[in-house]
Protein backbone atom coordinates (compact mmCIF):
# COMPACT_ATOMS: atom_id res chain seq x y z
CA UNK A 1 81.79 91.86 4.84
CA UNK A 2 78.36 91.58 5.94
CA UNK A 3 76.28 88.18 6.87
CA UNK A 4 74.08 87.58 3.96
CA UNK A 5 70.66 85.71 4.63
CA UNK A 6 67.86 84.30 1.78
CA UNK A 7 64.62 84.41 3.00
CA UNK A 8 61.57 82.84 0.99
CA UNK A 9 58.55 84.58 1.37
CA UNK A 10 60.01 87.95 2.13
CA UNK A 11 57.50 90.49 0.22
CA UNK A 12 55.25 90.27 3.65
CA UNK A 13 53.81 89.56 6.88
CA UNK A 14 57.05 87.46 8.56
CA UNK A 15 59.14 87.46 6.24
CA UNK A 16 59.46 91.03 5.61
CA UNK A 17 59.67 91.76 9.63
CA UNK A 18 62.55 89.15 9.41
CA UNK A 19 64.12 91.18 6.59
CA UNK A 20 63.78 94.28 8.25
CA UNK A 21 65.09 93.56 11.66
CA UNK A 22 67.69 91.50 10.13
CA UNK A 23 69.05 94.38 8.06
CA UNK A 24 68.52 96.42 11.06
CA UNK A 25 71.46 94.04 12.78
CA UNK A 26 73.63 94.93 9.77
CA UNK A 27 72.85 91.70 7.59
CA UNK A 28 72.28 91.78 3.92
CA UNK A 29 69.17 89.77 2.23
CA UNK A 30 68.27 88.24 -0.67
CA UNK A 31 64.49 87.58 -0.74
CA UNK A 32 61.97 85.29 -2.61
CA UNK A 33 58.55 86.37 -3.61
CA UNK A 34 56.17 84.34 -5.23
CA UNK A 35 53.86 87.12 -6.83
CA UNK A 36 54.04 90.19 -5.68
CA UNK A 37 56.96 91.73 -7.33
CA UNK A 38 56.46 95.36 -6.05
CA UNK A 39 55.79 94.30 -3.04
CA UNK A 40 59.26 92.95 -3.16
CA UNK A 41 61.00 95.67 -4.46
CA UNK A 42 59.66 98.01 -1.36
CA UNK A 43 61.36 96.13 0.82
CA UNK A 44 64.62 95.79 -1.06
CA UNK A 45 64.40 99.74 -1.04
CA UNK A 46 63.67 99.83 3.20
CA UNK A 47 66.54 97.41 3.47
CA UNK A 48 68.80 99.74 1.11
CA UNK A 49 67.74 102.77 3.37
CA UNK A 50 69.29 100.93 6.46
CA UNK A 51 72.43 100.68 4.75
CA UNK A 52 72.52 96.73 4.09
CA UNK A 53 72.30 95.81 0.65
CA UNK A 54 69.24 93.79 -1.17
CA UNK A 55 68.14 92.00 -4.19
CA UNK A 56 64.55 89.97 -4.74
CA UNK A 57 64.07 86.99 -7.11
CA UNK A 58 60.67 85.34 -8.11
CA UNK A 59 60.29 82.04 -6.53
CA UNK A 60 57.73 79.51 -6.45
CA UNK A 61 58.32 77.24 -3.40
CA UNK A 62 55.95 74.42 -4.52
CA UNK A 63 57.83 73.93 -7.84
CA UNK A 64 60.46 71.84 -6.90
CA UNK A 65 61.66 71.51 -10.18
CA UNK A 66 62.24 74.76 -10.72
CA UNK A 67 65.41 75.03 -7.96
CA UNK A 68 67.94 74.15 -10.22
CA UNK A 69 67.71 77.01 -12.03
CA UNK A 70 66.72 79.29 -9.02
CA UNK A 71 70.20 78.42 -7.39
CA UNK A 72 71.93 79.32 -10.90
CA UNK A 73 70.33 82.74 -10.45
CA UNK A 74 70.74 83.00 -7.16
CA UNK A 75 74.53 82.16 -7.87
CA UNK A 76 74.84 85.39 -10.24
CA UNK A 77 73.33 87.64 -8.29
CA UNK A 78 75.71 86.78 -5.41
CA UNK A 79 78.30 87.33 -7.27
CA UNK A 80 77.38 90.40 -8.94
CA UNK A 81 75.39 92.07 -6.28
CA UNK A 82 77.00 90.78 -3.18
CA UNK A 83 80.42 90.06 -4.25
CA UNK A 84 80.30 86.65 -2.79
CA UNK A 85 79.86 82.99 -3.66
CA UNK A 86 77.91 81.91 -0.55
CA UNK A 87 75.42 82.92 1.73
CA UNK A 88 75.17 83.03 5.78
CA UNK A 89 71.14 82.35 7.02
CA UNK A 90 68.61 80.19 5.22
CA UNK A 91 65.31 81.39 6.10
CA UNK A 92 62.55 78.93 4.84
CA UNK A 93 59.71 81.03 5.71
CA UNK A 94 57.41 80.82 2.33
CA UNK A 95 53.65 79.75 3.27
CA UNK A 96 50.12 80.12 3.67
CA UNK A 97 47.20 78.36 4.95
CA UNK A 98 43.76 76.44 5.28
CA UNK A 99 41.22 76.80 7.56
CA UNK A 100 39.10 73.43 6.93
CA UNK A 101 38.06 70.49 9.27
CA UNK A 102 39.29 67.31 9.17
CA UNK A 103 35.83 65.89 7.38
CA UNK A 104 36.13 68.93 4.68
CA UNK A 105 39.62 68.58 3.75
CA UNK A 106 40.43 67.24 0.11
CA UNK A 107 43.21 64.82 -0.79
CA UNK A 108 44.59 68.50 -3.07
CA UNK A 109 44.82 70.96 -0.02
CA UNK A 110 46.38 68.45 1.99
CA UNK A 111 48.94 67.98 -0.67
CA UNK A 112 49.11 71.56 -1.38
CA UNK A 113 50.33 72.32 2.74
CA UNK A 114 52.75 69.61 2.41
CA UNK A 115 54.27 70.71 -1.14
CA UNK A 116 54.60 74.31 0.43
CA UNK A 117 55.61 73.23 4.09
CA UNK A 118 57.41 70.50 3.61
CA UNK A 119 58.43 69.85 0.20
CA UNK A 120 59.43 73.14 -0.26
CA UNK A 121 61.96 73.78 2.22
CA UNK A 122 63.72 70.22 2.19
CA UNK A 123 64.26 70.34 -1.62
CA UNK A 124 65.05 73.90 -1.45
CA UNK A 125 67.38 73.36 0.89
CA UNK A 126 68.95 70.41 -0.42
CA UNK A 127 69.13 72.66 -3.42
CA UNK A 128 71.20 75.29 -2.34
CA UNK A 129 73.03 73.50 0.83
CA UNK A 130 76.93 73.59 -1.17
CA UNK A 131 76.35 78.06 -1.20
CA UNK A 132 75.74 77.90 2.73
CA UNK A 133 78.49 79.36 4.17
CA UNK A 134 80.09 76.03 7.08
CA UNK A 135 79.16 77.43 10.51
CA UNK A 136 76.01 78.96 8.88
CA UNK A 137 72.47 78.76 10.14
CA UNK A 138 69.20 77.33 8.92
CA UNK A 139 65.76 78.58 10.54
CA UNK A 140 62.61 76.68 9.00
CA UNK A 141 59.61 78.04 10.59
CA UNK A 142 57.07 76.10 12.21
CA UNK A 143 53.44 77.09 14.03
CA UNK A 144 52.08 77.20 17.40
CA UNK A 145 48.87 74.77 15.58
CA UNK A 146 52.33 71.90 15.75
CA UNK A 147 52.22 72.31 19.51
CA UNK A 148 48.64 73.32 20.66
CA UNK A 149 45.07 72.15 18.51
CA UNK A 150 42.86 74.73 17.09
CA UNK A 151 39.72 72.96 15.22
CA UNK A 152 40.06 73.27 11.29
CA UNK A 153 43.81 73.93 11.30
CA UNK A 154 44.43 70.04 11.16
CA UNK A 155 46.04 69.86 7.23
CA UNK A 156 48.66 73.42 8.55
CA UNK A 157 49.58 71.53 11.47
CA UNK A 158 50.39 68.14 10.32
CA UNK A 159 52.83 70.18 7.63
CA UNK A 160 54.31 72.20 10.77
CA UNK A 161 54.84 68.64 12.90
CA UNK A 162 56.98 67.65 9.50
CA UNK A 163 59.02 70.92 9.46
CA UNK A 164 59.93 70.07 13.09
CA UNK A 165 60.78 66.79 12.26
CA UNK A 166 63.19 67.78 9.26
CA UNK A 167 64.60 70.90 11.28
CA UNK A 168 66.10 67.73 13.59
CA UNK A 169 67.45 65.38 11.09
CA UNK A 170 68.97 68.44 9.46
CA UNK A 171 70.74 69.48 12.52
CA UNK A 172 72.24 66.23 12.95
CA UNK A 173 72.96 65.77 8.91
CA UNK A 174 74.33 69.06 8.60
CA UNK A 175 76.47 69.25 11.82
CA UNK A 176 79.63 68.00 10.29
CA UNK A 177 79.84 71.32 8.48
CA UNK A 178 78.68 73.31 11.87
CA UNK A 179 75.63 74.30 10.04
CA UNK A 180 72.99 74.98 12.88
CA UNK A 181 69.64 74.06 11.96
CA UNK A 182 66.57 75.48 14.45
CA UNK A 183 62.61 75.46 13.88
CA UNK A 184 60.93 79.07 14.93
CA UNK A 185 57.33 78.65 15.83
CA UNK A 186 55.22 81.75 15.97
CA UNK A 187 51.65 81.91 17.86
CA UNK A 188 48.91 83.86 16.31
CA UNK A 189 50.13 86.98 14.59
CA UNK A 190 48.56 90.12 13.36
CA UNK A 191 49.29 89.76 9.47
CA UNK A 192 47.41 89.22 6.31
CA UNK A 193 47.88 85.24 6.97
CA UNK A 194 45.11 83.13 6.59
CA UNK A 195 43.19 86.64 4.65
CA UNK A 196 43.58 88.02 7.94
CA UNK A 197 41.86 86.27 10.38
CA UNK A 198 44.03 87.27 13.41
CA UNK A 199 44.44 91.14 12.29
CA UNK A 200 40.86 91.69 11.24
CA UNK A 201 38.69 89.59 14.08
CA UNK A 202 38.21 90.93 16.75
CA UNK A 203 36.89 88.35 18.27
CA UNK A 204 39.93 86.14 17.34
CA UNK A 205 42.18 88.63 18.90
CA UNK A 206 40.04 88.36 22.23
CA UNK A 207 40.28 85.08 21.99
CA UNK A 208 43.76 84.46 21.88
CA UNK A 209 44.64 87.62 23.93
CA UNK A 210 42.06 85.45 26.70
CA UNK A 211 44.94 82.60 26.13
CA UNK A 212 47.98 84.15 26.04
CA UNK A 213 50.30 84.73 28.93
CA UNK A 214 51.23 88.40 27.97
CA UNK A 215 47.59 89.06 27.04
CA UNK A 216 48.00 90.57 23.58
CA UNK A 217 48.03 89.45 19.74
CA UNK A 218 51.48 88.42 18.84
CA UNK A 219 52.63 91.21 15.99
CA UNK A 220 55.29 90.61 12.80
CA UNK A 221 57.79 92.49 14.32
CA UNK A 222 58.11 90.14 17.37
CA UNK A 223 58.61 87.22 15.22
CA UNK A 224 61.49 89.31 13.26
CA UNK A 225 63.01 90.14 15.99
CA UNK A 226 63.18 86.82 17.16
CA UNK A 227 64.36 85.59 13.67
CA UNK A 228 67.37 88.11 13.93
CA UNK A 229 68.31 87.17 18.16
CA UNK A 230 68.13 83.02 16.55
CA UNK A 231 70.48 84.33 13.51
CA UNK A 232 72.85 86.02 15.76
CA UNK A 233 76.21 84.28 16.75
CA UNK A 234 74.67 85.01 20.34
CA UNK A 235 72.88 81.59 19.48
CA UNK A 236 75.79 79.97 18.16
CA UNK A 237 75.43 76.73 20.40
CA UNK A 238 71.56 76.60 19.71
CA UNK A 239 70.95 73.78 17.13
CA UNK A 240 68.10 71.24 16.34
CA UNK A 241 65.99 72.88 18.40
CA UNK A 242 62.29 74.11 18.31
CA UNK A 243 61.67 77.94 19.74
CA UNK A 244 58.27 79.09 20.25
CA UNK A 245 57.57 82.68 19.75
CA UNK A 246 53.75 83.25 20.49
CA UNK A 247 54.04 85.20 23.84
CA UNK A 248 53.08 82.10 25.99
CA UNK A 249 50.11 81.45 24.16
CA UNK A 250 48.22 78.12 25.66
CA UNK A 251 50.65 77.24 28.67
């Protein structure tokens, strides 16, 4: 039988690498979108056409209260798609942005990083911790922004310090069940994040090209393929631990 993993956020930018190079290693996924349904369902068909299996739910991560009912469908479709009652990999991936000073930020958008960063994941998490699989893995992902400053990222970062921080206490909590629990913090990548800012600036990308030990723009498919090495039972004595994954970017 094949691993299974859930990834939230898997429709685009890191999560779908992750799904990809995941399914590449022969592991099926389950994937979360919050919107963009079809963009959900092309990946479940590029995951089918590696010969892993796939299924997409609708998931808001910032809705705590709606988990309940998300693990009740998640339940079903393991079941009837997967033929399974648990699952391998937690991927809390899910997130987005703000690009505001300190002096500009409002009490809402720091809430809103928090409820998606933070929030999210523990809750979710909590939520479906009895379907992981004992000896399974957990991989909340983190930011670069938690490790180096970058002016008007200040509200992102202090959500990324707090995934760190839980990605710890979870490794220790969880530990009893050998549940490995590891943070994965990209640099600057080359997706739609943040409306593009990295991808479409070229100035950006000289930038951080200018600051970066291997002298390029990190790209999705280096964080998925360092999503699928952390998943691997290659990294099986690899817990409560925070990997960076930005190509040596401010060392």
């Amino acid at each position: 039988m094949s691993k299974l993993a859930i990834i939230t956020g898997g429709s685009r930018g890191l999560g779908k690498s992750s799904a990809l190079a995941l399914a590449k290693a022969g592991v099926d996924v389950v994937l979360t979108y919050h919107q963009d349904a079809d963009g959900a369902q092309s990946v479940v068909e590029a995951i089918k056409e590696t010969g892993q299996n796939a299924f997409s739910l609708q998931l808001d991560t910032r809705d705590v209260a709606a988990f309940p009912q998300f693990k009740e469908r998640l339940q079903k479709v393991l079941e009837s798609e997967f033929g399974r009652q648990d699952f391998d990999y937690l991927l809390n991936n899910a997130g987005t942005g703000i690009q505001s000073s300190i002096e500009e930020t409002s009490y809402e958008a720091l809430e809103e990083m928090l409820a998606i960063h933070v929030k999210g994941p523990f809750f979710l998490t909590q939520a479906l911790l009895s379907l992981i699989k004992n000896g399974g893995h957990i991989l909340n992902v983190s930011s670069g922004l938690a490790r180096f400053t970058l002016p008007g990222s200040s509200a992102y970062a202090i959500a990324k310090g707090g995934v760190e921080v839980m990605t710890r206490y979870m490794a220790k909590e969880f530990s009893q069940r050998q549940v490995r629990v590891n943070t994965l913090a990209p640099g600057a990548i080359a997706t739609d994040f943040r409306d593009g800012n990295v991808r479409d600036n070229p100035e950006m990308n000289k930038m951080v090209s200018s600051v970066t030990a291997l002298g390029r723009v990190g790209e999705a498919e280096d964080i998925g393929q360092a999503v699928a090495m952390l998943l691997s039972d290659g990294a099986g004595w690899i817990t409560g631990q925070r990997i960076e994954a930005s190509g040596g970017m401010f060392l």
